[in-house]
PDB file of N, CA and C in Angstrom:
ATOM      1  N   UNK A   1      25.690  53.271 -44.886  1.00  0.00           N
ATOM      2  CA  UNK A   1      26.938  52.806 -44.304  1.00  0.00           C
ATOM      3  C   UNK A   1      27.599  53.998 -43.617  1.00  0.00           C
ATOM      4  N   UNK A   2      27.954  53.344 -42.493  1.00  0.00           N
ATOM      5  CA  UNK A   2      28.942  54.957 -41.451  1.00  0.00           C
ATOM      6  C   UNK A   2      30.664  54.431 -41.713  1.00  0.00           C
ATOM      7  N   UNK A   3      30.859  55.546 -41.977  1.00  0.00           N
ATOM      8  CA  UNK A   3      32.842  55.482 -41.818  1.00  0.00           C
ATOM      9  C   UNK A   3      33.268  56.693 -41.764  1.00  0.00           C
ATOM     10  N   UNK A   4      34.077  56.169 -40.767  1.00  0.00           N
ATOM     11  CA  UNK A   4      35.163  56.929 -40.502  1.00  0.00           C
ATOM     12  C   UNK A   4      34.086  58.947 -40.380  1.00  0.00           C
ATOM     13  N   UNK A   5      33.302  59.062 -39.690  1.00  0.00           N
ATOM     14  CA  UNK A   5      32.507  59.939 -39.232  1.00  0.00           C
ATOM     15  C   UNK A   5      31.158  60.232 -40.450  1.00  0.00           C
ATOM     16  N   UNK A   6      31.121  59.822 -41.332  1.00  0.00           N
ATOM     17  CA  UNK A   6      30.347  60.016 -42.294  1.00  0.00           C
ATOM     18  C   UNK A   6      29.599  58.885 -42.971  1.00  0.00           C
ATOM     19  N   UNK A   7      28.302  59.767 -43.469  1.00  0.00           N
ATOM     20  CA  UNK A   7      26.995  58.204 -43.727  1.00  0.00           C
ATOM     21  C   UNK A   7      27.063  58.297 -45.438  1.00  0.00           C
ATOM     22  N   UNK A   8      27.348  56.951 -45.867  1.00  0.00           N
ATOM     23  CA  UNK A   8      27.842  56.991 -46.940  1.00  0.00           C
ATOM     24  C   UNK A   8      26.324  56.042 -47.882  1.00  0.00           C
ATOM     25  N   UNK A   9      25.996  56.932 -48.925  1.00  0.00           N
ATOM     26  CA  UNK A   9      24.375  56.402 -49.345  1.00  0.00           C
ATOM     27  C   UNK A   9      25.001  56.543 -50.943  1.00  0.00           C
ATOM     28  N   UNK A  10      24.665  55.575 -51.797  1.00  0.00           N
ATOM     29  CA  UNK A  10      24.834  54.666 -53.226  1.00  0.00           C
ATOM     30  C   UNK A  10      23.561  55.075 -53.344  1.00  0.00           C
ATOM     31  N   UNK A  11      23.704  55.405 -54.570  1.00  0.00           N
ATOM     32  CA  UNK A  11      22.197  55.235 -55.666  1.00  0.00           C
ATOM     33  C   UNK A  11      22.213  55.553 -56.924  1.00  0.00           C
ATOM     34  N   UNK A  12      21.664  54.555 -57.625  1.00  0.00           N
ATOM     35  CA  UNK A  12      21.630  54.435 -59.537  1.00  0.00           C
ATOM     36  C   UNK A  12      21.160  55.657 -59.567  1.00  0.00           C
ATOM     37  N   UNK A  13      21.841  56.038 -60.815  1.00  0.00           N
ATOM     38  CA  UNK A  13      21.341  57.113 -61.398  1.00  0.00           C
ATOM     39  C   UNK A  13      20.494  56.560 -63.375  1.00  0.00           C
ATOM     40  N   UNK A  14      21.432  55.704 -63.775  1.00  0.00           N
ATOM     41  CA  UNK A  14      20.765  55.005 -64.263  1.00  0.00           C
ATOM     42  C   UNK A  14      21.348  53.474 -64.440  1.00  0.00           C
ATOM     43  N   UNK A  15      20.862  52.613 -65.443  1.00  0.00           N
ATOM     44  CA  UNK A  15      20.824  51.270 -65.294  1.00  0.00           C
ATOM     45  C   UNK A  15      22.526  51.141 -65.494  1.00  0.00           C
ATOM     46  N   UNK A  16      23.658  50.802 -64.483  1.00  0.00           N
ATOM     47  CA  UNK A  16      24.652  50.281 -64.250  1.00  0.00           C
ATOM     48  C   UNK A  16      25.516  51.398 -63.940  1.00  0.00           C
ATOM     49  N   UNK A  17      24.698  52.339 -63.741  1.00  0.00           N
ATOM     50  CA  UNK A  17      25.784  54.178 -62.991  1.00  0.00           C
ATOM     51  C   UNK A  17      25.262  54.116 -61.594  1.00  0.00           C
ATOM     52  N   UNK A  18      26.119  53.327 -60.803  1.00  0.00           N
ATOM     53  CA  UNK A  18      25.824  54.038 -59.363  1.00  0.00           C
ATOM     54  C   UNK A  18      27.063  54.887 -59.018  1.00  0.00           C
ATOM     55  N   UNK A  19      26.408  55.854 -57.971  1.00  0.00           N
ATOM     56  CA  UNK A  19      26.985  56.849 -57.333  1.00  0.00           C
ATOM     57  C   UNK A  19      27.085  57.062 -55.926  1.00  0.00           C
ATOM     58  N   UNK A  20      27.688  58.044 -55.372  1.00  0.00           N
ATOM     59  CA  UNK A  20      27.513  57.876 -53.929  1.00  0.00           C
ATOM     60  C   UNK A  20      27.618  59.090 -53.754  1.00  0.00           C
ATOM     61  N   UNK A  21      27.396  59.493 -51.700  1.00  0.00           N
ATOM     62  CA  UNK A  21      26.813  60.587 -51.875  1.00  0.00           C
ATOM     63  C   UNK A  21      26.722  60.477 -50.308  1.00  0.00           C
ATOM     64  N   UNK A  22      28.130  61.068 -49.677  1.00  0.00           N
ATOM     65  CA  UNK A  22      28.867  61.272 -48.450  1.00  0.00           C
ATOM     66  C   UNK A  22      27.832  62.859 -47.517  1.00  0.00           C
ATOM     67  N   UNK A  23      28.103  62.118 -46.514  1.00  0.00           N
ATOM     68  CA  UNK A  23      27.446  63.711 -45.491  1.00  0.00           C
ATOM     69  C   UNK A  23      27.921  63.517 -44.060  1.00  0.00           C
ATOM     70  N   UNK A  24      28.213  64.273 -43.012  1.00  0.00           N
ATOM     71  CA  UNK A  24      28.622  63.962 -41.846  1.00  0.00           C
ATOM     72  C   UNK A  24      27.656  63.388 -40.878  1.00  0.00           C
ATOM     73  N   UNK A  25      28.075  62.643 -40.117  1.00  0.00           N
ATOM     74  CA  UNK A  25      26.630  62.100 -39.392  1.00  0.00           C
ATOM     75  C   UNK A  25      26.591  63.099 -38.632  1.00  0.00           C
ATOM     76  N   UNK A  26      27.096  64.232 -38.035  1.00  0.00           N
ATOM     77  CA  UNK A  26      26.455  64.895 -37.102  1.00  0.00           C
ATOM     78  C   UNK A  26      26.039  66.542 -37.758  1.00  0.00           C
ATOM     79  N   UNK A  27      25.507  66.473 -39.298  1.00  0.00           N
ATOM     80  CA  UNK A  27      24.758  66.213 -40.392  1.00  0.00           C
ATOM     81  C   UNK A  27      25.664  68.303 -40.295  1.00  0.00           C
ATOM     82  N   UNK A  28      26.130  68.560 -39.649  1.00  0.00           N
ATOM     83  CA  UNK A  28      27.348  69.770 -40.122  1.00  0.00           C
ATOM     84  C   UNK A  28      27.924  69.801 -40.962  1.00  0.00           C
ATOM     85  N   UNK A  29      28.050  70.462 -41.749  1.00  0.00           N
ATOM     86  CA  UNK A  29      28.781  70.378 -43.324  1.00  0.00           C
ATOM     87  C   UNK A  29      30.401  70.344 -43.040  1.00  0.00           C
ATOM     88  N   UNK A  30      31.191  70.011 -44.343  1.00  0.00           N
ATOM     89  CA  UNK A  30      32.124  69.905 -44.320  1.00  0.00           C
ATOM     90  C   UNK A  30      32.763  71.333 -45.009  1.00  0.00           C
ATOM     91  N   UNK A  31      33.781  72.187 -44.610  1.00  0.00           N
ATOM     92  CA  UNK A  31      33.979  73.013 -45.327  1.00  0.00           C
ATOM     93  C   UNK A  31      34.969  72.839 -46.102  1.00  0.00           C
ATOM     94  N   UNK A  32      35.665  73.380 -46.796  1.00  0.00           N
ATOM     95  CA  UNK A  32      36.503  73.374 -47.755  1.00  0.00           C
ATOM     96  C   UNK A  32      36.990  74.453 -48.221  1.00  0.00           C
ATOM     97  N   UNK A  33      38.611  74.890 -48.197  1.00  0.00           N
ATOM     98  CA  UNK A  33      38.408  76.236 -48.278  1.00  0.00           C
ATOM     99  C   UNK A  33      37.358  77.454 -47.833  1.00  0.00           C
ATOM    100  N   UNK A  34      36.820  77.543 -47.066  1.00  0.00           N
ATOM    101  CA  UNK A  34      35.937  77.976 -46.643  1.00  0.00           C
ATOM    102  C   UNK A  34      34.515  77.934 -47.343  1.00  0.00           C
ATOM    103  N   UNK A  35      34.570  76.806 -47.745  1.00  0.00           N
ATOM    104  CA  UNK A  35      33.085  77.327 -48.513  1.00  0.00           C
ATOM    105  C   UNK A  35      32.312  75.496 -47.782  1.00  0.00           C
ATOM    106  N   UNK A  36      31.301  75.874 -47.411  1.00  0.00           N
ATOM    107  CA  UNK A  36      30.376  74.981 -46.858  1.00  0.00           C
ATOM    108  C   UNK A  36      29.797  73.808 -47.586  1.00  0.00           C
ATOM    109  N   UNK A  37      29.938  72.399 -47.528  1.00  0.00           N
ATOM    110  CA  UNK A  37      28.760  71.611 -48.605  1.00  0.00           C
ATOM    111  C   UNK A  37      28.409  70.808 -47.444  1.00  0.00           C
ATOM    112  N   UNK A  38      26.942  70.852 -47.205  1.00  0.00           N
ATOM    113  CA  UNK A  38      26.169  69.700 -46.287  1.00  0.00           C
ATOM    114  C   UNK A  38      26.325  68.358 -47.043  1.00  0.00           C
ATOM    115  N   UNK A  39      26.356  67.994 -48.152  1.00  0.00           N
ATOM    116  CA  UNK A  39      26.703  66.979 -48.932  1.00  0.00           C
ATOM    117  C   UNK A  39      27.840  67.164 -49.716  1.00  0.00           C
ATOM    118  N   UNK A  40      28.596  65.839 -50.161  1.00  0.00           N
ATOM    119  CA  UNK A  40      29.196  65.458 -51.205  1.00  0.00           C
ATOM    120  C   UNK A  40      28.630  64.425 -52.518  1.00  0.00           C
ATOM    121  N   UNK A  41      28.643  64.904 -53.436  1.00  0.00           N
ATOM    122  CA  UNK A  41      28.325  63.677 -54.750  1.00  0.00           C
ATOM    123  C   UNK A  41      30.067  63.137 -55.044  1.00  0.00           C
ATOM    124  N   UNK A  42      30.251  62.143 -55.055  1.00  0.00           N
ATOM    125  CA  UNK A  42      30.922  61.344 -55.370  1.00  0.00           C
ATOM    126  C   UNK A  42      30.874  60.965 -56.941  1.00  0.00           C
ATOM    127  N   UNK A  43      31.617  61.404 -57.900  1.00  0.00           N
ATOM    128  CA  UNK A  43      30.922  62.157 -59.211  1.00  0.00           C
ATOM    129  C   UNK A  43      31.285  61.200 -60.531  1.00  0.00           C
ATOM    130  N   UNK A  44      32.216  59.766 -60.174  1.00  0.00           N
ATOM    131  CA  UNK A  44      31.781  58.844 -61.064  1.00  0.00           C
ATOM    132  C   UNK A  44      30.816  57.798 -61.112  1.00  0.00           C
ATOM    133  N   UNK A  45      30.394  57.457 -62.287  1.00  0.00           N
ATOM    134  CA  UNK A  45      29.472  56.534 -62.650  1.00  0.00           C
ATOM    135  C   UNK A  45      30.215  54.840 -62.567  1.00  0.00           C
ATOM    136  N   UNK A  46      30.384  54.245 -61.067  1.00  0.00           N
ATOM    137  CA  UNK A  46      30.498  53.171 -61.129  1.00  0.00           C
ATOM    138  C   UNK A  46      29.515  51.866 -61.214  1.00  0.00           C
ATOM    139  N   UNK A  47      30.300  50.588 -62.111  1.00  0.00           N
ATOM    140  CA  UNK A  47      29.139  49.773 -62.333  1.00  0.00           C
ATOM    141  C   UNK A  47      28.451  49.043 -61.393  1.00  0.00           C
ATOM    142  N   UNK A  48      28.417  49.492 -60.351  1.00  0.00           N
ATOM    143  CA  UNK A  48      27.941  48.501 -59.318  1.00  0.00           C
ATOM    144  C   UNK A  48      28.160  49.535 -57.810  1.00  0.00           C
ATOM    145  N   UNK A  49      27.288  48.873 -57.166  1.00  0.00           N
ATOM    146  CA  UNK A  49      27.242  49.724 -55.536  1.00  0.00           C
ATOM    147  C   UNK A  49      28.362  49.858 -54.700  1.00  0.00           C
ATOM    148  N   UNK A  50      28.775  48.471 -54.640  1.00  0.00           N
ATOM    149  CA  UNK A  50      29.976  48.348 -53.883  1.00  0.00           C
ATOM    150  C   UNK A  50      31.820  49.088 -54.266  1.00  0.00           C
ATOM    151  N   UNK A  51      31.721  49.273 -55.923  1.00  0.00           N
ATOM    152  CA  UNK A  51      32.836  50.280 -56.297  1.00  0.00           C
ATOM    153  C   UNK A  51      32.401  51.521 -55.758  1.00  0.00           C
ATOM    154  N   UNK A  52      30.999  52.140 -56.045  1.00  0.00           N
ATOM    155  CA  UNK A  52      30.836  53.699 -55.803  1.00  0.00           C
ATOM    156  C   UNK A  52      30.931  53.788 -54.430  1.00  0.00           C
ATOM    157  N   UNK A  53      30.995  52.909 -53.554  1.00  0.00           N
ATOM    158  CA  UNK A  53      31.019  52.980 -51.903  1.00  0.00           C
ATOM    159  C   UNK A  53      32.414  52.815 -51.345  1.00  0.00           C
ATOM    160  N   UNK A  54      33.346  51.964 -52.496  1.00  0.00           N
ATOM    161  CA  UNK A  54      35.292  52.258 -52.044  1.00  0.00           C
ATOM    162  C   UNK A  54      35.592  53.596 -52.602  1.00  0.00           C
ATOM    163  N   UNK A  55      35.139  54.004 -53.361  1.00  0.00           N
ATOM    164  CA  UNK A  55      35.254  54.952 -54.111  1.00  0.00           C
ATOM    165  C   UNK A  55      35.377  56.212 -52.890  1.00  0.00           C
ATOM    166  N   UNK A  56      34.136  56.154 -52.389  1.00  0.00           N
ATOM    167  CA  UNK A  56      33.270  57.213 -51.154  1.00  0.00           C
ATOM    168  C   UNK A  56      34.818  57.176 -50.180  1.00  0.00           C
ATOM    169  N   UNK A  57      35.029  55.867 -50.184  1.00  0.00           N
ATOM    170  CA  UNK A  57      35.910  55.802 -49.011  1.00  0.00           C
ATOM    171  C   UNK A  57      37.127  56.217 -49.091  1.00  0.00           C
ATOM    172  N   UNK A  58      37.366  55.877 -50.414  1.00  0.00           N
ATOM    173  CA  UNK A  58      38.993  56.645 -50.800  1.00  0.00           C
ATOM    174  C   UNK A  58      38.989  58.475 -50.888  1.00  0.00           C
ATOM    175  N   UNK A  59      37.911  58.844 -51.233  1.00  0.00           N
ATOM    176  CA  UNK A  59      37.855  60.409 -50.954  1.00  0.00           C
ATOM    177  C   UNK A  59      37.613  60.929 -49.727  1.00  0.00           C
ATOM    178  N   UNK A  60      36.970  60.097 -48.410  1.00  0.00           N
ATOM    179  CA  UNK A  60      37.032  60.326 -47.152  1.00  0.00           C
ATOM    180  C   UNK A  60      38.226  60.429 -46.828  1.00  0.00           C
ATOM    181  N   UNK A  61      38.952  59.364 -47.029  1.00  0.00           N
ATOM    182  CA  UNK A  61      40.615  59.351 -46.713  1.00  0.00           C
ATOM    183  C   UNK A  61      41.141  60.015 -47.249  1.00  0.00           C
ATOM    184  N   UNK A  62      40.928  60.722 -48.336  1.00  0.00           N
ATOM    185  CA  UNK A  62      41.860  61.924 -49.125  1.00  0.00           C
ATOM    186  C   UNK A  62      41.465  63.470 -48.693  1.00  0.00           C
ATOM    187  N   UNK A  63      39.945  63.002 -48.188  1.00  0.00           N
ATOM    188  CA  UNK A  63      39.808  64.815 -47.403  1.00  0.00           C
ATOM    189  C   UNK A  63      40.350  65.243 -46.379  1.00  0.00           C
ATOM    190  N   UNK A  64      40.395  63.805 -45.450  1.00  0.00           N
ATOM    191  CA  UNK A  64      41.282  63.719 -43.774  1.00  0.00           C
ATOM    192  C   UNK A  64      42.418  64.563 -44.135  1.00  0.00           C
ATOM    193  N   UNK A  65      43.093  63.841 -45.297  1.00  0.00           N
ATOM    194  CA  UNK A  65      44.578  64.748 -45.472  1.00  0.00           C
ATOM    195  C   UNK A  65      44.652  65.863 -45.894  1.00  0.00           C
ATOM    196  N   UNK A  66      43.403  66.752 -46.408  1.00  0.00           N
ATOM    197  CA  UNK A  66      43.679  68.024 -46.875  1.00  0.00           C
ATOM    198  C   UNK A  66      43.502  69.129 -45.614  1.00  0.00           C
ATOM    199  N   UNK A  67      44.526  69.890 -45.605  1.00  0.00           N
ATOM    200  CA  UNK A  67      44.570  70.955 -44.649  1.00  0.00           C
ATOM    201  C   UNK A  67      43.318  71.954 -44.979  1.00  0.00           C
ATOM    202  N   UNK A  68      43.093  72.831 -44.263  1.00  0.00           N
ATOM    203  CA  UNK A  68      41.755  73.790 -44.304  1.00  0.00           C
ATOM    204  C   UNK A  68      40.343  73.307 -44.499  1.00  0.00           C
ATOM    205  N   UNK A  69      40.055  72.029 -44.030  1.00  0.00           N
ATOM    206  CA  UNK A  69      39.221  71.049 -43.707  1.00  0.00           C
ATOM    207  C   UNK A  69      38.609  70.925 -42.367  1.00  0.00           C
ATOM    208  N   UNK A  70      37.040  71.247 -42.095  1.00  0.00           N
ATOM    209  CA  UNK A  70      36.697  70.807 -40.988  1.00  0.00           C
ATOM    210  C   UNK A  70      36.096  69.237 -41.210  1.00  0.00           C
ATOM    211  N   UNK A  71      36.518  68.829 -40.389  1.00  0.00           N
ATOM    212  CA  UNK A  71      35.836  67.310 -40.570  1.00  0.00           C
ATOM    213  C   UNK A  71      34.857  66.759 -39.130  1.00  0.00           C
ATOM    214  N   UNK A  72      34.277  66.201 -39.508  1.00  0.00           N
ATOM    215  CA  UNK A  72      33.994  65.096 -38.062  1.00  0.00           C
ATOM    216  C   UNK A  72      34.756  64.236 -37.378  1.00  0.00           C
ATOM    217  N   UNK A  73      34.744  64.613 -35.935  1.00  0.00           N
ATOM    218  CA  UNK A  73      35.589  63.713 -35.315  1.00  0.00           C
ATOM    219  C   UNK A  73      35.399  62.581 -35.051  1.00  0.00           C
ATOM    220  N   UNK A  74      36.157  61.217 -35.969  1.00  0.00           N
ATOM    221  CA  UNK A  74      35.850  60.086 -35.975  1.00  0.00           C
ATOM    222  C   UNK A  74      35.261  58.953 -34.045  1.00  0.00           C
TER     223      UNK A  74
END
């Protein structure tokens, strides 16, 4: 799934823990305070795909707002 500049990928970790697991599509990392992650883990164990993927989305929208953030331009 793409939003809001980033490809957003779910996957069990085990039987009823899915997770998610954010990256920029124009696959440049995101920095943070200056420190680089080509990926994000999205780091609770929700019961189902579709929570760990609002989940993804509510921390996309919460990184937009943090200052000292490079992001992708939507």
């Amino acid at each position: 799934m793409i939003y809001s500049g980033f490809e957003i990928r779910s996957f069990e970790v085990g039987t009823g823990q899915w997770h998610a697991r954010i990256q920029r599509i124009d696959q440049e990392p995101v920095v943070i305070d200056g420190m680089p992650f080509p990926t994000l883990d999205i780091g609770f164990a929700w019961s189902d795909r579709d929570a760990a993927i609002s989940d993804a989305t509510r921390t996309i929208d919460r990184l937009r707002q943090r200052s000292g953030m490079t992001m992708p331009s939507a």
